[in-house]
C-alpha atoms as a PDB file:
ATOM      1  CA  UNK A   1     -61.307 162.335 -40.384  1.00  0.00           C
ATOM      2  CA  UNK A   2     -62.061 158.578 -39.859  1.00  0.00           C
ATOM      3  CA  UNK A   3     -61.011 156.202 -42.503  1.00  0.00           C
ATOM      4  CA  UNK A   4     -62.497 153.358 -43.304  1.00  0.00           C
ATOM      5  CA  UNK A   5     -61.331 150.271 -45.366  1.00  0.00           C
ATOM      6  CA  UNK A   6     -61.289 150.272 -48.707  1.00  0.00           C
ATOM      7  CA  UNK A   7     -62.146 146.892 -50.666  1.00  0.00           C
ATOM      8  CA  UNK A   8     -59.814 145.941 -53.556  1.00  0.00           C
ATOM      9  CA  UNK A   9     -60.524 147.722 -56.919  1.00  0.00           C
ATOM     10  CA  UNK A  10     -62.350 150.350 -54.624  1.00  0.00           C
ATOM     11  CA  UNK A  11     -60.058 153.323 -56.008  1.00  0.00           C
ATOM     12  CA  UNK A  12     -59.130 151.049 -59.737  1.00  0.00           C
ATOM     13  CA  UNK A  13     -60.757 153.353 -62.835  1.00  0.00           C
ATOM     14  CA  UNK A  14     -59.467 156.704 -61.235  1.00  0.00           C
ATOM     15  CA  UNK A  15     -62.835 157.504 -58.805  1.00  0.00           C
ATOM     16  CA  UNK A  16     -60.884 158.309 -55.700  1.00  0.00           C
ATOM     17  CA  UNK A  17     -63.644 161.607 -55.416  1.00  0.00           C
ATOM     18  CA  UNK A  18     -66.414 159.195 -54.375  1.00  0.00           C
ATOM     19  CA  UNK A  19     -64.046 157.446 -52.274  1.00  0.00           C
ATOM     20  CA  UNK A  20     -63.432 160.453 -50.439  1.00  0.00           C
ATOM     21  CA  UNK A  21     -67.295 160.995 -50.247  1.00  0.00           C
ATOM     22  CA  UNK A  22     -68.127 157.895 -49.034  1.00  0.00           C
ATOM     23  CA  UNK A  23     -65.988 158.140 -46.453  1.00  0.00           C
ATOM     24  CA  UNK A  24     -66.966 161.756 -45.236  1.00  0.00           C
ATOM     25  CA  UNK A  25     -70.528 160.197 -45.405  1.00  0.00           C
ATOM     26  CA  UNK A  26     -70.236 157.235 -43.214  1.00  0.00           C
ATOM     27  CA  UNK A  27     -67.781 159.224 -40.686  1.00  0.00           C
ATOM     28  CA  UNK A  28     -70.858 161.704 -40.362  1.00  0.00           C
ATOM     29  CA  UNK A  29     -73.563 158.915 -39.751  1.00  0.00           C
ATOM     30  CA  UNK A  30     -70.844 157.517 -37.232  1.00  0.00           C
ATOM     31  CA  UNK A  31     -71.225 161.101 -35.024  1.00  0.00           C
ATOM     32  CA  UNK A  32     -75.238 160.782 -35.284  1.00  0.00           C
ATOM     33  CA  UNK A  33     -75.253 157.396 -34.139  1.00  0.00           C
ATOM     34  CA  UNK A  34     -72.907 158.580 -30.982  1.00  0.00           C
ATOM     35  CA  UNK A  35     -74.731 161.326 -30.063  1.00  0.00           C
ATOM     36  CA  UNK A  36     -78.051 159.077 -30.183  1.00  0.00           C
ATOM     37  CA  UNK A  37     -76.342 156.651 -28.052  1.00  0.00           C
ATOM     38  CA  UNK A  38     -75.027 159.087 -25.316  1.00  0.00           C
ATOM     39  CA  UNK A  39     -78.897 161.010 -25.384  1.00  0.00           C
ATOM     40  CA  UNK A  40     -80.336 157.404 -24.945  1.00  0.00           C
ATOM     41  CA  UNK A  41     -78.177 156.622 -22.441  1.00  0.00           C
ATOM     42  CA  UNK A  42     -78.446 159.750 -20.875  1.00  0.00           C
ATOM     43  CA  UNK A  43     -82.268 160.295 -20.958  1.00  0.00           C
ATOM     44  CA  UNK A  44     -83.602 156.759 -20.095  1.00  0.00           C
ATOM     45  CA  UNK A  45     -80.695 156.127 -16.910  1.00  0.00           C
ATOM     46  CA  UNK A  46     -83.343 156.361 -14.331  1.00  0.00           C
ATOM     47  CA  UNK A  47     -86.282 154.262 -16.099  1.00  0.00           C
ATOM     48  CA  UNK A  48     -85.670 151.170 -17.469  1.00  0.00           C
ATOM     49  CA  UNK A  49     -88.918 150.532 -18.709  1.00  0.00           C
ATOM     50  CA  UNK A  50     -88.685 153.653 -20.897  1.00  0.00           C
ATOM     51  CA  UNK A  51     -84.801 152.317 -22.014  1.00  0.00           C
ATOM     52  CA  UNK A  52     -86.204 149.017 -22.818  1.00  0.00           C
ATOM     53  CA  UNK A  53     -89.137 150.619 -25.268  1.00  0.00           C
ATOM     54  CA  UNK A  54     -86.332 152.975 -26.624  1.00  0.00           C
ATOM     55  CA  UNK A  55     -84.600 150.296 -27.489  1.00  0.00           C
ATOM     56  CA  UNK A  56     -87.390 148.362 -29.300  1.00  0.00           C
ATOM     57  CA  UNK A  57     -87.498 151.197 -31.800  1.00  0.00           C
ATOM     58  CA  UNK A  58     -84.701 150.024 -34.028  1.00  0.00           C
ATOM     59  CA  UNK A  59     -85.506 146.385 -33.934  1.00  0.00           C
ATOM     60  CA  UNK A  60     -89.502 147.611 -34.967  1.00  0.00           C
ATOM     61  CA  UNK A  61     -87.925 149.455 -37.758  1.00  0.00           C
ATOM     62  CA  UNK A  62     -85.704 147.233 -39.042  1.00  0.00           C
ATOM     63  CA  UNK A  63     -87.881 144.411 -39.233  1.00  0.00           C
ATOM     64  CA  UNK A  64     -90.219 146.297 -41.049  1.00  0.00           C
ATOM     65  CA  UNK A  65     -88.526 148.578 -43.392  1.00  0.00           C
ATOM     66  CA  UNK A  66     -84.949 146.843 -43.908  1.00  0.00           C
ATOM     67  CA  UNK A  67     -84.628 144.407 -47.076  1.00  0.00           C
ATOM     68  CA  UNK A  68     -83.216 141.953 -45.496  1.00  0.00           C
ATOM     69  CA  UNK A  69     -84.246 142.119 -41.925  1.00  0.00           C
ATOM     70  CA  UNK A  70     -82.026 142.709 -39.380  1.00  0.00           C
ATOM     71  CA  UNK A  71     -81.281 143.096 -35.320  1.00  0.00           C
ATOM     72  CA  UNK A  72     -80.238 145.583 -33.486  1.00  0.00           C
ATOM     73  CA  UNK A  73     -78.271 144.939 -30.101  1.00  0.00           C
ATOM     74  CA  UNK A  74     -77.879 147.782 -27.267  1.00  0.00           C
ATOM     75  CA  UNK A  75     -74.536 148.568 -26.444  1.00  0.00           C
ATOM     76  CA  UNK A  76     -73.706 150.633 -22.876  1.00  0.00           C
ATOM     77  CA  UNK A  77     -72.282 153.625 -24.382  1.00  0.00           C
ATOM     78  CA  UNK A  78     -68.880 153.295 -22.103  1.00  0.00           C
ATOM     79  CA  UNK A  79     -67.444 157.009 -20.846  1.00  0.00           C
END
């Protein structure tokens, strides 16, 4: 399983069990976003047009919904 840094005082006061649950969660959301990115990259190879309005989605989103704004920026999923 992926591990992923652990901030000072993270583990302090004996809750290593939510730790361990935080971590299982993010290393889960980290699959999802992979497989989006290879079905993105996959499905929209031959039509940039449709890639480009694929894309959009997440910036639409997070301008809308996050607290705090935010940007996303496309990545070439690399093989």
């Amino acid at each position: 399983m992926m591990t992923f840094p652990k901030k000072p005082g993270m583990t302090e006061g004996h809750d290593e069990r939510s730790v361990q649950l935080l971590e299982f969660l993010l290393a889960d959301e980290v699959n999802h976003v992979l497989y989006g990115i290879h079905w993105i990259d996959d499905l929209t190879k031959d039509d940039p047009e449709r890639r480009a309005h694929v894309l959009a989605c997440p910036n639409q989103v997070l301008t809308a919904q996050h607290p705090v704004g935010g940007r996303f920026n496309e990545t070439i999923n690399v093989r």
